[in-house]
N, C-alpha and C. Protein backbone atom coordinates (compact mmCIF):
# COMPACT_ATOMS: atom_id res chain seq x y z
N UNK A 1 127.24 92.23 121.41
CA UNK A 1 128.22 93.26 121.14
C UNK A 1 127.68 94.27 120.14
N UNK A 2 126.77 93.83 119.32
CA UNK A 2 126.22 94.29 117.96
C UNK A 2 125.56 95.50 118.92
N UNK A 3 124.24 94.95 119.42
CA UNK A 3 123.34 95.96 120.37
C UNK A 3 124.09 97.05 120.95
N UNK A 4 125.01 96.47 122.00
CA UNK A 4 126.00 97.73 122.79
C UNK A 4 126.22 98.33 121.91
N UNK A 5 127.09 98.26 120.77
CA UNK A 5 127.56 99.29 119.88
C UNK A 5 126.54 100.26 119.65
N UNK A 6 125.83 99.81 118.84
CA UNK A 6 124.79 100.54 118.42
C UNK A 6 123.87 101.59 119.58
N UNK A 7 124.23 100.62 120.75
CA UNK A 7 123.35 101.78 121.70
C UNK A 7 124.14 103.10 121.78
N UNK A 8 125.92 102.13 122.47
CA UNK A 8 126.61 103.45 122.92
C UNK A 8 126.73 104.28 121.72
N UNK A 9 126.86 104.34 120.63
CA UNK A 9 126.70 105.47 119.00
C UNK A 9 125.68 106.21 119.18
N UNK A 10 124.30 105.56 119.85
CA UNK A 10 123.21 106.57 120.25
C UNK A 10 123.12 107.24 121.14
N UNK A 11 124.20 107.06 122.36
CA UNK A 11 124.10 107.66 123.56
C UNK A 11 125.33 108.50 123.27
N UNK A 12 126.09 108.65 122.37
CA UNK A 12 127.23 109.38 122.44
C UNK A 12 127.03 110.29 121.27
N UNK A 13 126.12 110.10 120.21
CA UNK A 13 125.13 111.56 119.44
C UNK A 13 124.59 112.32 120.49
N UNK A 14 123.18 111.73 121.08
CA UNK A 14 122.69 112.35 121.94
C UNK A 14 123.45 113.37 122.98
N UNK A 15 124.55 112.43 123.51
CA UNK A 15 125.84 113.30 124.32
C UNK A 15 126.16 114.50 124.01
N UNK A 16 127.09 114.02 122.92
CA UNK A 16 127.57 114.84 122.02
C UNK A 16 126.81 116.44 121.47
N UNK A 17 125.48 116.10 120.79
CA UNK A 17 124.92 117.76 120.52
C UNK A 17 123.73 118.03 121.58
N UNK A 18 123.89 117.49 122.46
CA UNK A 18 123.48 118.52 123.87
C UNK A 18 124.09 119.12 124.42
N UNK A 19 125.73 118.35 124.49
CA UNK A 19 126.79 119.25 125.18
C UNK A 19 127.12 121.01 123.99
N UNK A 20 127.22 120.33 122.99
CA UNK A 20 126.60 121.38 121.75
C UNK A 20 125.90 122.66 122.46
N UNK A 21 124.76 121.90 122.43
CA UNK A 21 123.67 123.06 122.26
C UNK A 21 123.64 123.61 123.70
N UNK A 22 124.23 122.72 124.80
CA UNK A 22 124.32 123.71 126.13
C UNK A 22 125.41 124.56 125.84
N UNK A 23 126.50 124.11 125.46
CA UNK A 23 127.57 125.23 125.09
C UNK A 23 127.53 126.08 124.32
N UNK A 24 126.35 126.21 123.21
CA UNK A 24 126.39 126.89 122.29
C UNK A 24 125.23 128.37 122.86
N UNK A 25 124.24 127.89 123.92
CA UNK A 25 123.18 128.49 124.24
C UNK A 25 124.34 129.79 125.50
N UNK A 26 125.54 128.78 126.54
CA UNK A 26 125.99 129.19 127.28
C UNK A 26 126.98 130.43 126.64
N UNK A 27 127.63 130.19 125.31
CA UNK A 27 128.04 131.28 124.43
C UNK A 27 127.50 132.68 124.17
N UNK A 28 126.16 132.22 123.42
CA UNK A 28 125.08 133.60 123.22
C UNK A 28 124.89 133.68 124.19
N UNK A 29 124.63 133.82 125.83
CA UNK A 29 124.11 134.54 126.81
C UNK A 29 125.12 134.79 127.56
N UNK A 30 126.26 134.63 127.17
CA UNK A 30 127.12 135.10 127.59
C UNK A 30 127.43 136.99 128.16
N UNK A 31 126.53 137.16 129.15
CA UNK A 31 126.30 138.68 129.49
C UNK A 31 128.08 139.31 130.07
N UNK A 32 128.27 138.64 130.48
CA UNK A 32 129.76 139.23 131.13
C UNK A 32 130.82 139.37 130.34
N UNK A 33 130.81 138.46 129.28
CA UNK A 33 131.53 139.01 127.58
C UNK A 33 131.16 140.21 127.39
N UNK A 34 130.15 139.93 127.02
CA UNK A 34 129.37 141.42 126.13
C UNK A 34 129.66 142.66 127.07
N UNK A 35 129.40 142.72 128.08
CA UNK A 35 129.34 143.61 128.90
C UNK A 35 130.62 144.20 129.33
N UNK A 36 131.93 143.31 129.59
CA UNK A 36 133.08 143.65 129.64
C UNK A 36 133.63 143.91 128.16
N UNK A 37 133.34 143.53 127.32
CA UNK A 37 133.67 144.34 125.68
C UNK A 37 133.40 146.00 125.72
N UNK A 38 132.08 146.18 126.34
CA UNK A 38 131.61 147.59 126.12
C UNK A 38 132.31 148.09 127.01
N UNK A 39 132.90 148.08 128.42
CA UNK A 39 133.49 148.59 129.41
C UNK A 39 134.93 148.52 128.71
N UNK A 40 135.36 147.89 128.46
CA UNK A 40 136.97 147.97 127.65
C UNK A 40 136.81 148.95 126.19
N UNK A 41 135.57 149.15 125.46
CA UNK A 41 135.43 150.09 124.34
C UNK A 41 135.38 151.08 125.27
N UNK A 42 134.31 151.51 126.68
CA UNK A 42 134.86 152.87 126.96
C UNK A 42 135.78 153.41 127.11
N UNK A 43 136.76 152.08 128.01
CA UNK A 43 137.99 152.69 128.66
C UNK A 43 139.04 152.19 128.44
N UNK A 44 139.56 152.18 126.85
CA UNK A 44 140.48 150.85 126.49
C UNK A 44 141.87 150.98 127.17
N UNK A 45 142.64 151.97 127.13
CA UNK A 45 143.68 151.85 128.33
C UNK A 45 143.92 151.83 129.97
N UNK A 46 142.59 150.97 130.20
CA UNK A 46 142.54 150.57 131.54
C UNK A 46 142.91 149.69 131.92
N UNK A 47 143.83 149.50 132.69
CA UNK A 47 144.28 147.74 132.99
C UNK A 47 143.28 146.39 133.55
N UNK A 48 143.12 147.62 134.48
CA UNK A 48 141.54 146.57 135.52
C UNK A 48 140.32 146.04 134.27
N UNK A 49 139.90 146.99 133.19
CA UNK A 49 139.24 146.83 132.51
C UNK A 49 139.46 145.80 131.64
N UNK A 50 141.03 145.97 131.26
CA UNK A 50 141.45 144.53 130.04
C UNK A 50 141.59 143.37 130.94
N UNK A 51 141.87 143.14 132.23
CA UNK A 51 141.79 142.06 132.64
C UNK A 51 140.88 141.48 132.71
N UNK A 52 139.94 142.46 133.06
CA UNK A 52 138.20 141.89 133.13
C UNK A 52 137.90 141.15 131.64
N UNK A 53 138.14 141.81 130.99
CA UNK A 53 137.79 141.62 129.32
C UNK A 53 138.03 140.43 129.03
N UNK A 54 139.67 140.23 129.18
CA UNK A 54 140.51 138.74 128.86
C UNK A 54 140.12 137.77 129.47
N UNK A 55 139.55 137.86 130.81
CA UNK A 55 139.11 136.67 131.87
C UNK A 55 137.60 136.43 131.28
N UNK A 56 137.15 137.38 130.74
CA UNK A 56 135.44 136.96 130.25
C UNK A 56 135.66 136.46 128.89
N UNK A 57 137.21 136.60 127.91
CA UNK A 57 137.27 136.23 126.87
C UNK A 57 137.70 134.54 126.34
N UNK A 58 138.08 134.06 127.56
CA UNK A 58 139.07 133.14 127.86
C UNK A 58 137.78 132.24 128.22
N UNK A 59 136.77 132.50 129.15
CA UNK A 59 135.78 131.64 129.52
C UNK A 59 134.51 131.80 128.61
N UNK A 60 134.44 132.61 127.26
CA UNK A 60 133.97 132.62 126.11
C UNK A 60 134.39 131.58 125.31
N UNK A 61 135.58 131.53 125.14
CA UNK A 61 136.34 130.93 123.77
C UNK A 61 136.21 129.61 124.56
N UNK A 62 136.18 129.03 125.73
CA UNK A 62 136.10 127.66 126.33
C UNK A 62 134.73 127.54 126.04
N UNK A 63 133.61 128.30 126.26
CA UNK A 63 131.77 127.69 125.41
C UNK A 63 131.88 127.83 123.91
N UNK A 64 132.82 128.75 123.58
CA UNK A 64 132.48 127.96 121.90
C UNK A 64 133.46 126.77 121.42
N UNK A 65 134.33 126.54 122.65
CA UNK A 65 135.52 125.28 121.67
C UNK A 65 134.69 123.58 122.40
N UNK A 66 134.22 124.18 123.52
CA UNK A 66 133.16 123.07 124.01
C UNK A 66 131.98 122.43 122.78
N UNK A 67 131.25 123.35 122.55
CA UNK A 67 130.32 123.65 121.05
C UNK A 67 130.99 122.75 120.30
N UNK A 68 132.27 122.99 119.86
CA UNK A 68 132.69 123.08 118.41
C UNK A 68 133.14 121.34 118.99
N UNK A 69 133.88 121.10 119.55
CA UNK A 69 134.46 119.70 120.40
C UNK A 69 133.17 119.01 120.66
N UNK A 70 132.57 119.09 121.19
CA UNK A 70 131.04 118.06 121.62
C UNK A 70 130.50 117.94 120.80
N UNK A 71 130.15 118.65 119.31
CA UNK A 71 129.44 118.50 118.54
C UNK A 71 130.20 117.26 117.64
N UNK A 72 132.09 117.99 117.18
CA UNK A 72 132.26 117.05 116.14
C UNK A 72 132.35 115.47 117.24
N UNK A 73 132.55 115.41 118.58
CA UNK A 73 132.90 113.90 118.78
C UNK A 73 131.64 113.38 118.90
N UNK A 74 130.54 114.05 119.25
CA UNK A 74 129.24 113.23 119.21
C UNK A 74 128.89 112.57 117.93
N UNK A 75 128.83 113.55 116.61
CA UNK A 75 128.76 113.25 115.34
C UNK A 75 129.46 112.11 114.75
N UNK A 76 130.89 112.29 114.63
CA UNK A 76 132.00 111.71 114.18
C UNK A 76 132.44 110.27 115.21
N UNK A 77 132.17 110.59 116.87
CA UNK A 77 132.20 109.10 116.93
C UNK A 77 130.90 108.44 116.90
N UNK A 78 129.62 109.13 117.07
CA UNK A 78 128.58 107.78 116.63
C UNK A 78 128.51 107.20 115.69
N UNK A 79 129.21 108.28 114.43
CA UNK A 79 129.15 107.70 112.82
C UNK A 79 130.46 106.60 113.16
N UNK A 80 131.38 106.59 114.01
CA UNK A 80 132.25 105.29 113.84
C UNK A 80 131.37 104.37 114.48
N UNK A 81 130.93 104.00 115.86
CA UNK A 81 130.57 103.41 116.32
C UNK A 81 129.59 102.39 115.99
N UNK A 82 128.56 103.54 114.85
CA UNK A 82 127.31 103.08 114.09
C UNK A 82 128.13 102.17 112.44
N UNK A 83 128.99 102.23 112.35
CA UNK A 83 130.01 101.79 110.89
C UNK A 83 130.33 100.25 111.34
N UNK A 84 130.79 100.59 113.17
CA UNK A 84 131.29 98.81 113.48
C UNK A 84 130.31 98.41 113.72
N UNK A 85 128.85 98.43 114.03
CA UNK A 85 127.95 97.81 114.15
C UNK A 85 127.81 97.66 112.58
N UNK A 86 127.52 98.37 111.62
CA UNK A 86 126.79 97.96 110.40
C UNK A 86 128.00 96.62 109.82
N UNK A 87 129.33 96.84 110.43
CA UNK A 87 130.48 95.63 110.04
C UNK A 87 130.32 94.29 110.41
N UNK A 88 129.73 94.62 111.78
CA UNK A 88 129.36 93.38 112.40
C UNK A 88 128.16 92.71 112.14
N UNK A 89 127.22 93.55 111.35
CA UNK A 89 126.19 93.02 111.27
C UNK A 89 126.64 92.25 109.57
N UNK A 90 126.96 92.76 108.65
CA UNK A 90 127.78 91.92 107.82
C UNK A 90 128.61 90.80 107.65
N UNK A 91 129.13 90.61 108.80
CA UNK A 91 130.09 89.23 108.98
C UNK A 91 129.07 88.66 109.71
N UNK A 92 128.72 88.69 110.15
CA UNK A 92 127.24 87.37 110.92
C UNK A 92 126.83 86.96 109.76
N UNK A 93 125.77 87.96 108.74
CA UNK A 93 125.23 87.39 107.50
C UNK A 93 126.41 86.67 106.43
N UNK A 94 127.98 87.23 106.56
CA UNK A 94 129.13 86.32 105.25
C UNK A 94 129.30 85.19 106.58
N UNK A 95 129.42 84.97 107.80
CA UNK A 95 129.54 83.71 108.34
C UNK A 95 128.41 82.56 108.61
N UNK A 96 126.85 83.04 108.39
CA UNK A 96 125.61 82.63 108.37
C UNK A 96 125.78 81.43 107.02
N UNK A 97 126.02 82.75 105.62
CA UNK A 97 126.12 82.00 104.49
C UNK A 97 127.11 80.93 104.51
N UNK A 98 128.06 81.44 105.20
CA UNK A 98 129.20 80.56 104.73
C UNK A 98 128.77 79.26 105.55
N UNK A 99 128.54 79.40 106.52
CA UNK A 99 127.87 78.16 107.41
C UNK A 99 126.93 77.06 106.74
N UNK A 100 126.06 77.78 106.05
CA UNK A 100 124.84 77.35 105.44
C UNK A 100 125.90 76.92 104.02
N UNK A 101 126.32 77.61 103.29
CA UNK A 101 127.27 76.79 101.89
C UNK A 101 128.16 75.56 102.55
N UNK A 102 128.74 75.42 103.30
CA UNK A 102 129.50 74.68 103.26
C UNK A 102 128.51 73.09 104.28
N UNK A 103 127.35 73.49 104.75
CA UNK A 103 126.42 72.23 105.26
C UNK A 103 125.76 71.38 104.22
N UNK A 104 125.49 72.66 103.07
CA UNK A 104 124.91 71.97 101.88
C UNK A 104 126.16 70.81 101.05
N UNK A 105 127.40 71.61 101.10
CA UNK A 105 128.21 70.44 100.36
C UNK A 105 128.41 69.46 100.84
């Protein structure tokens, strides 16, 4: 149980800031943001134009909340995951001792 833990904490960092860094890379190259920003600065009371804008703004703000979400659960749950392994590895060594104290009496 000790091992699993400890693996899945490593496979769910790893998870975690790749989904990061693909979401974060998919953010900055985000050309159809940028590009519909400048088309809505030319022509800001255009309707066709703000829709464009809002639909490229909406699938912006989903690569940076991806970023911001994948990063803290990769982080935050391997640091739990990696906490019940270091717990478990503690009660083996207080049930080891205790095993070993109470053979000697």
């Amino acid at each position: 149980m000790r091992a699993a833990l400890r693996a899945l904490g490593l496979l769910l960092l790893i998870a975690g800031l790749a989904t990061c860094a693909v979401a974060t890379t998919f953010a900055i190259g985000d050309e159809a943001f940028f590009k519909a920003g400048e088309a809505l600065e030319r022509h800001p009371d255009h309707v066709l134009f703000q829709g464009e804008y809002y639909a490229a703004l909406l699938r912006h703000v989903v690569y940076i909340l991806t970023a911001i979400v994948g990063g803290l659960l990769g982080t935050v749950g391997s640091a739990v995951l990696f906490g019940l392994h270091a717990i478990l590895v503690r009660l083996a060594r207080l049930e080891a001792s205790n095993a070993a104290a109470s053979r000697a009496s």
